[in-house]
C-alpha atoms as a PDB file:
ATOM      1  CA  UNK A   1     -15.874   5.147  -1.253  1.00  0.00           C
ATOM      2  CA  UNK A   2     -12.252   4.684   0.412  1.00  0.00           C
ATOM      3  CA  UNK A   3      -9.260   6.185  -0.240  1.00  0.00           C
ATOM      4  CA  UNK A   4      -5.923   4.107   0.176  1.00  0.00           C
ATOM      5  CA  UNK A   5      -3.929   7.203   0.576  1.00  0.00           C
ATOM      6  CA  UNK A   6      -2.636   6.787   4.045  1.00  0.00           C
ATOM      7  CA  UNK A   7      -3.934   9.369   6.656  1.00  0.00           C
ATOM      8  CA  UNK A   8      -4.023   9.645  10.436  1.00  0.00           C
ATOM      9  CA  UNK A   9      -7.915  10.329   9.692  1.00  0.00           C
ATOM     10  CA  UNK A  10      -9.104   7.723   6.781  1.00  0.00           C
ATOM     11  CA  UNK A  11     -13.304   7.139   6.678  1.00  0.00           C
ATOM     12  CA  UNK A  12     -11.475   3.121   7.356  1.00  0.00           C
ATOM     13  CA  UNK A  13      -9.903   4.240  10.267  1.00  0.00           C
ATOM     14  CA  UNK A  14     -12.640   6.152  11.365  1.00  0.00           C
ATOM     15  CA  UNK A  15     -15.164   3.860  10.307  1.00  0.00           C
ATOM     16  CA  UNK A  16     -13.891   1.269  12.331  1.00  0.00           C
ATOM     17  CA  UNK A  17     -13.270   3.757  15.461  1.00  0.00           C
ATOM     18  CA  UNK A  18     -17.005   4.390  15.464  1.00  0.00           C
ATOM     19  CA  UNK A  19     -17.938   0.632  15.265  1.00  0.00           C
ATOM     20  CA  UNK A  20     -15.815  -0.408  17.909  1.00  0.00           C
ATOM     21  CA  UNK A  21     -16.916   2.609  20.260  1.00  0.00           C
ATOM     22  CA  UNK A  22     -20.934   1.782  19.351  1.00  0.00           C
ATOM     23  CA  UNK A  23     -20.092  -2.234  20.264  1.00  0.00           C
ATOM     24  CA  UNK A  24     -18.195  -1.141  23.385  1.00  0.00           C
ATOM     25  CA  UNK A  25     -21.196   0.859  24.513  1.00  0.00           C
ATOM     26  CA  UNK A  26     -24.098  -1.186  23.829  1.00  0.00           C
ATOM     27  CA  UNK A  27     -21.873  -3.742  25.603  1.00  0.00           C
ATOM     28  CA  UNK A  28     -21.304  -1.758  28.537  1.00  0.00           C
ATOM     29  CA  UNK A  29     -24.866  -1.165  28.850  1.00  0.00           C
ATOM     30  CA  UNK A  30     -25.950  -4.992  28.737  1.00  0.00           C
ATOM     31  CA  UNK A  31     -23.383  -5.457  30.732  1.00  0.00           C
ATOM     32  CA  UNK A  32     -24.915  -3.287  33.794  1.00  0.00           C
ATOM     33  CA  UNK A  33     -28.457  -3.741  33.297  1.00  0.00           C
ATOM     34  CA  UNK A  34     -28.365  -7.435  33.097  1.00  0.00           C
ATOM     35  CA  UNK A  35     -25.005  -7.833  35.575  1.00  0.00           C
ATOM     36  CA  UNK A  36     -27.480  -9.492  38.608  1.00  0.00           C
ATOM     37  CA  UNK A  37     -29.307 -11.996  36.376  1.00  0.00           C
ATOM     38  CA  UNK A  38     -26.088 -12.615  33.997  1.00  0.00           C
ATOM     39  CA  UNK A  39     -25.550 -16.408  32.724  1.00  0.00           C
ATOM     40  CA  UNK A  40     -22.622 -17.776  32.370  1.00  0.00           C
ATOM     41  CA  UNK A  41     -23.721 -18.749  28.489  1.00  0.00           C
ATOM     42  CA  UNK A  42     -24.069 -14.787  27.838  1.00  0.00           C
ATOM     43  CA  UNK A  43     -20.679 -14.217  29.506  1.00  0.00           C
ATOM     44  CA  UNK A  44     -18.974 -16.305  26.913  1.00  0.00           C
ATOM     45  CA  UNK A  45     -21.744 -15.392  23.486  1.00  0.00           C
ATOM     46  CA  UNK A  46     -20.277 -11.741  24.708  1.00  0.00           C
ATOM     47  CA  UNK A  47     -16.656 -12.990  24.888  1.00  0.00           C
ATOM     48  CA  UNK A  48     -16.875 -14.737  21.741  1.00  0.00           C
ATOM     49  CA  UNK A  49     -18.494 -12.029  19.942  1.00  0.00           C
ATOM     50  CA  UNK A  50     -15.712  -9.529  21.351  1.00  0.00           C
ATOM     51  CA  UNK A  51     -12.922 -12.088  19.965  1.00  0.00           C
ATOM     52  CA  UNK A  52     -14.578 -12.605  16.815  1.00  0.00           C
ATOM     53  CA  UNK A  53     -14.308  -8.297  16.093  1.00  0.00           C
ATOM     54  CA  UNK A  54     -10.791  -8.786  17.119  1.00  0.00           C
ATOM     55  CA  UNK A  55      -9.976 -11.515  14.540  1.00  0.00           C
ATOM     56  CA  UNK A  56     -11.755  -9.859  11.777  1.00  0.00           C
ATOM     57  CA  UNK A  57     -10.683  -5.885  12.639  1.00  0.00           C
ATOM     58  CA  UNK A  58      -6.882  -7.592  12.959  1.00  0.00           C
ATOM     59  CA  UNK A  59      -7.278  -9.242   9.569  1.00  0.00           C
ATOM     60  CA  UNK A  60      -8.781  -6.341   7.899  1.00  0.00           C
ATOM     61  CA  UNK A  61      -5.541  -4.367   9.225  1.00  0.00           C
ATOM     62  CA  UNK A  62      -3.353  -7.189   7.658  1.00  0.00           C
ATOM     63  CA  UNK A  63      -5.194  -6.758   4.146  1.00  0.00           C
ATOM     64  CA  UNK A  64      -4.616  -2.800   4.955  1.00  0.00           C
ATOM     65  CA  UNK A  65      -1.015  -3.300   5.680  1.00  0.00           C
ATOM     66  CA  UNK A  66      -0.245  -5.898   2.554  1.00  0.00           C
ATOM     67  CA  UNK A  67      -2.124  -3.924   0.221  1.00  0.00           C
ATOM     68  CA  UNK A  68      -0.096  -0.265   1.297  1.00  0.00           C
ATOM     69  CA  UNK A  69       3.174  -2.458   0.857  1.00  0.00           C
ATOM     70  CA  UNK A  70       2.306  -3.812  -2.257  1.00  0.00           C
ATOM     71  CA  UNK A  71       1.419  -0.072  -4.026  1.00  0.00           C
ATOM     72  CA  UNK A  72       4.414   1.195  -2.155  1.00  0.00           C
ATOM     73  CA  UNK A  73       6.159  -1.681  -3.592  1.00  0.00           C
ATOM     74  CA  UNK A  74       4.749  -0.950  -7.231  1.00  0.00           C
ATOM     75  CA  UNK A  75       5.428   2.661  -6.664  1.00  0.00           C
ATOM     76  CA  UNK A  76       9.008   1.949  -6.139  1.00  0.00           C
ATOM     77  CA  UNK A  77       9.441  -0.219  -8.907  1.00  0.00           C
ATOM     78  CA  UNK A  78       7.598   2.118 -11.447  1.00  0.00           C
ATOM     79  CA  UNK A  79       9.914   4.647 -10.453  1.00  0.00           C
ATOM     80  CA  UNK A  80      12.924   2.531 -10.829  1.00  0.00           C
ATOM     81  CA  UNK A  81      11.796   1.514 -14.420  1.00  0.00           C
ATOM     82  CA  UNK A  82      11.112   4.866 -16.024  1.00  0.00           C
ATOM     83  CA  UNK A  83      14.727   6.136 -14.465  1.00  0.00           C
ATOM     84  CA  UNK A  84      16.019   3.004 -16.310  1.00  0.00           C
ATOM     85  CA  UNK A  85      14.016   3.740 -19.198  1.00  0.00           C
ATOM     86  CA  UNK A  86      14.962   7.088 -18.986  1.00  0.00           C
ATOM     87  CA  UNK A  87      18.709   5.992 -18.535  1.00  0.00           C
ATOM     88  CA  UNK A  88      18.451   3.395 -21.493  1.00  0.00           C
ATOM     89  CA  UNK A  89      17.000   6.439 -23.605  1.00  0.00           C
ATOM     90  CA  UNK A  90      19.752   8.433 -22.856  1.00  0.00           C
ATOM     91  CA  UNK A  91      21.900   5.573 -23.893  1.00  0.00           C
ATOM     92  CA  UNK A  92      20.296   5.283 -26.814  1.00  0.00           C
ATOM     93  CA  UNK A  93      20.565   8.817 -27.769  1.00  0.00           C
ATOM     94  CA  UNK A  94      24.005   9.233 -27.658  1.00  0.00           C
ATOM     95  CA  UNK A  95      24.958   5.996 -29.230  1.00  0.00           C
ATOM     96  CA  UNK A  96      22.882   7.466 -32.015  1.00  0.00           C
ATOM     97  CA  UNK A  97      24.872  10.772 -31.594  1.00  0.00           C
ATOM     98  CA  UNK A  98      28.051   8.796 -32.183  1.00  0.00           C
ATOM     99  CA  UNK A  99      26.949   6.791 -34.471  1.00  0.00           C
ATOM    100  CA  UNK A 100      25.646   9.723 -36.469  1.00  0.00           C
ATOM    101  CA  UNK A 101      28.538  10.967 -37.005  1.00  0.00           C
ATOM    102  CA  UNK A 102      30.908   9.472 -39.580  1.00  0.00           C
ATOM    103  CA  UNK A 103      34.040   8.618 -38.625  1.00  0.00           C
ATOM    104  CA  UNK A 104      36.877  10.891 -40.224  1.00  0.00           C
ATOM    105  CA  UNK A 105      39.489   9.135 -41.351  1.00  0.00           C
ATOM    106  CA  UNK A 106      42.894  10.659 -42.546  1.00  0.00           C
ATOM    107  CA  UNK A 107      42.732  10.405 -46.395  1.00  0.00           C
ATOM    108  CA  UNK A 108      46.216  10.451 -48.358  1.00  0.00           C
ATOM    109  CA  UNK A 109      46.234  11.940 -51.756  1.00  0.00           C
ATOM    110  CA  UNK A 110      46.582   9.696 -54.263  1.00  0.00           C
ATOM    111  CA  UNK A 111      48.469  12.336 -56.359  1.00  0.00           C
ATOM    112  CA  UNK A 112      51.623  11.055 -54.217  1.00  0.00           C
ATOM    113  CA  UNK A 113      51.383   8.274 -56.044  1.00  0.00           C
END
C-alpha cells in the first residue's frame, strides 16, 4: 500500500497528517465543551494520550529514517559492486587479451649452425 520512495507528499506522510489533525480536533472540541466541568484525571488521560501519539509517531519516523538509510545504504553498495565487477571484468578481459596472444620470441636459424 506504501511506497518508500521518498516524497514531500507520501500516503505515510499524509496519512499521519490527517490523524494528527482529526486527534487535534476532536481534542479541541472536548476540550471546550467539557472546559467548566473538566477533572483533573481527564486533564492528564488527555495528556497522556497526546504523549503516547508523540512516542509512537516519533518512533515510526525513526523506523522511516533507518529503513531510507539502510536502502540508500544498499543502493550505494550495489552500485559500488557492479562498478567493481564491472572493473574486475575489464581486468579480466584484457588479461585474457594478453594472454591470448603468444608471445613472439626472436627465433635464430639453426642453419647458422
Amino acid at each position: 500500500m506504501f511506497s518508500n520512495k521518498t516524497s514531500l507528499f507520501s500516503s505515510k506522510k499524509l496519512e499521519r497528517f490527517l490523524a494528527f489533525t482529526a486527534f487535534l480536533i476532536i481534542t479541541i472540541i472536548f476540550l471546550v465543551k467539557r472546559l467548566d466541568k473538566l477533572e483533573t484525571s481527564e486533564l492528564i488521560e488527555i495528556t497522556s494520550v497526546w504523549l503516547a501519539y508523540g512516542g509512537y509517531n516519533s518512533a515510526m519516523n525513526y523506523k522511516d529514517k533507518k529503513l531510507e538509510s539502510q536502502q540508500t545504504g544498499s543502493q550505494q553498495s550495489q552500485s559500488t559492486q557492479s562498478d567493481s565487477t564491472e572493473d574486475d571484468t575489464k581486468t579480466d578481459d584484457t588479461k585474457a587479451d594478453s594472454s591470448s596472444e603468444e608471445p613472439k620470441m626472436d627465433k635464430k636459424d639453426d642453419s647458422d649452425n
